[in-house]
C-alpha atoms as a PDB file:
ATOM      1  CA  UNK A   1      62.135  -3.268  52.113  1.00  0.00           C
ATOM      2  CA  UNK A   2      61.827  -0.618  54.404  1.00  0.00           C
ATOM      3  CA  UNK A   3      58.359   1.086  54.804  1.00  0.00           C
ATOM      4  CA  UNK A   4      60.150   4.364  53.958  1.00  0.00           C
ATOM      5  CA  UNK A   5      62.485   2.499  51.283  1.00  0.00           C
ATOM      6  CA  UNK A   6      62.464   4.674  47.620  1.00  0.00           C
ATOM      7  CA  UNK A   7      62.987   2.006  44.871  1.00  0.00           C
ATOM      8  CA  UNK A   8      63.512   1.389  41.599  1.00  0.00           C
ATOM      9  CA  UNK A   9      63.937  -0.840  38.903  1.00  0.00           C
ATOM     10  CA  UNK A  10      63.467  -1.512  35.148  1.00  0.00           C
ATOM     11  CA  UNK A  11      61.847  -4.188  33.389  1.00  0.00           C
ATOM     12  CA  UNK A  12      62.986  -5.905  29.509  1.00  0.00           C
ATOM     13  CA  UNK A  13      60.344  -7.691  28.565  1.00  0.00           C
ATOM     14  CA  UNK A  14      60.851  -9.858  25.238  1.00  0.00           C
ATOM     15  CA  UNK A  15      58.516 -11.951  23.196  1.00  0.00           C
ATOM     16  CA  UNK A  16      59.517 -15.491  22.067  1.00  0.00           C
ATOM     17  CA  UNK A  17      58.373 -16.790  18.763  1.00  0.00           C
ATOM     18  CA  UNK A  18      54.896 -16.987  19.732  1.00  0.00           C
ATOM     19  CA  UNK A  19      52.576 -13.936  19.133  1.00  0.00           C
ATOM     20  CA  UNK A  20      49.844 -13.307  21.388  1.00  0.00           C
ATOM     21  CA  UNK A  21      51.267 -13.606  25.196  1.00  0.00           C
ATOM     22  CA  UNK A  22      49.998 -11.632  27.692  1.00  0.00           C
ATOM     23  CA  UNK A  23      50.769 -10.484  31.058  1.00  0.00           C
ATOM     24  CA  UNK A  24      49.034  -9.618  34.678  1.00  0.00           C
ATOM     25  CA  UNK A  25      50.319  -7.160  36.856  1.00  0.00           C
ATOM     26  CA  UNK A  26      49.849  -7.285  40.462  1.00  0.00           C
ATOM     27  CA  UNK A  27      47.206  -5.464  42.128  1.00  0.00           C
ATOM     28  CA  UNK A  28      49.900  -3.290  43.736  1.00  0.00           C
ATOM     29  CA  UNK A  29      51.361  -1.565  40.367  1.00  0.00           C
ATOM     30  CA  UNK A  30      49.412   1.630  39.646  1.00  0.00           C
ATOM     31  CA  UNK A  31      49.542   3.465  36.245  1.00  0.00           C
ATOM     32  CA  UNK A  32      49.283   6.884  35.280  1.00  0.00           C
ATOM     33  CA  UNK A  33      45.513   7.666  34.460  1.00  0.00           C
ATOM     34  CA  UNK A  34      44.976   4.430  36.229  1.00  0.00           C
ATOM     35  CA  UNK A  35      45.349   2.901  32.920  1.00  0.00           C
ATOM     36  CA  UNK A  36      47.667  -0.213  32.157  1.00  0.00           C
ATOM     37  CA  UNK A  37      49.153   0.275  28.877  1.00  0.00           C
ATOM     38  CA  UNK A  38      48.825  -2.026  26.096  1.00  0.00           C
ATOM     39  CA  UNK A  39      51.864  -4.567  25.735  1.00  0.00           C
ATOM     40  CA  UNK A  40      53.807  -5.189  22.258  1.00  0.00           C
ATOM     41  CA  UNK A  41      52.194  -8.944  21.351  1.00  0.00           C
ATOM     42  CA  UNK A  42      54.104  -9.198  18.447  1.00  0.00           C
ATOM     43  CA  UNK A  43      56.945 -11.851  18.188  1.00  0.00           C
ATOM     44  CA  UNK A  44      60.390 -10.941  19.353  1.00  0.00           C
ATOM     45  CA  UNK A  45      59.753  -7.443  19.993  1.00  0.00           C
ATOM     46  CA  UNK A  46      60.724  -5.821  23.420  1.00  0.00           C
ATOM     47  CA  UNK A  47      58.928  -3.589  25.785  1.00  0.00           C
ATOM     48  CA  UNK A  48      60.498  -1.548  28.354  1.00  0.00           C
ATOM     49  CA  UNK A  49      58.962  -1.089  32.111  1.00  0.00           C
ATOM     50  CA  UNK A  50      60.250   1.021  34.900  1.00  0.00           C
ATOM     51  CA  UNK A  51      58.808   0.987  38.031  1.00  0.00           C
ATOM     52  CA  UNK A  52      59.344   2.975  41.506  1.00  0.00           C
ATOM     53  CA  UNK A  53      58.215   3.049  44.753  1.00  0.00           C
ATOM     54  CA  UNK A  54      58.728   5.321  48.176  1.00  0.00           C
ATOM     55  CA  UNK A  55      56.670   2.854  50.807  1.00  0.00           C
ATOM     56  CA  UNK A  56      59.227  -0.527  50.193  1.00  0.00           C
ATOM     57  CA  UNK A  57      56.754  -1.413  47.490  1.00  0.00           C
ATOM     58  CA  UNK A  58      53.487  -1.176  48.550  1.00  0.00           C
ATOM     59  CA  UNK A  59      52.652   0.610  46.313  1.00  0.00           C
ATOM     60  CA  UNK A  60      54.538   0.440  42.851  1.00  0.00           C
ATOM     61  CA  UNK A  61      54.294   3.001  39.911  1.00  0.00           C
ATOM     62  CA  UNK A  62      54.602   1.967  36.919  1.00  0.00           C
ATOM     63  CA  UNK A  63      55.367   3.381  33.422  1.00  0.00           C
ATOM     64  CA  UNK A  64      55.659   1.742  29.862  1.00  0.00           C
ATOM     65  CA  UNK A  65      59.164   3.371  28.881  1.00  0.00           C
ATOM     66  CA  UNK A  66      59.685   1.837  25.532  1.00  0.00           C
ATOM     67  CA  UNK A  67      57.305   0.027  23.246  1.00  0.00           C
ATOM     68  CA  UNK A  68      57.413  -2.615  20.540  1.00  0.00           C
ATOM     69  CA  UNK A  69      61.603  -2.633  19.778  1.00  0.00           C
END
């Protein structure tokens, strides 16, 4: 994008059978308090992400919408 580009987009992120995965966000995705939030581990359960940005991504915020559906 655009340096001046405002984004957006949401994120459905749904375990498989196996408990335990994990994931690791790039460097680029801040989070309010600059804490990432704990992700739902459990199997077949669904978090919900969005994420925006106003520099064409240089920066993305990010924000745990929904938890452990």
């Amino acid at each position: 994008g655009v340096a001046s580009d405002a984004i957006s987009f949401t994120l459905h992120l749904t375990n498989d059978a196996t408990a335990g995965r994990s994931i690791t966000w790039p460097l680029s995705v801040v989070w309010p308090n600059g804490t990432v939030p704990v992700r739902t581990t459990a199997a077949n359960k669904t978090d919900v992400y969005t994420f925006y940005t106003f520099n064409g991504g240089t920066t993305w915020y990010g924000n745990l919408s929904i938890y452990n559906y």
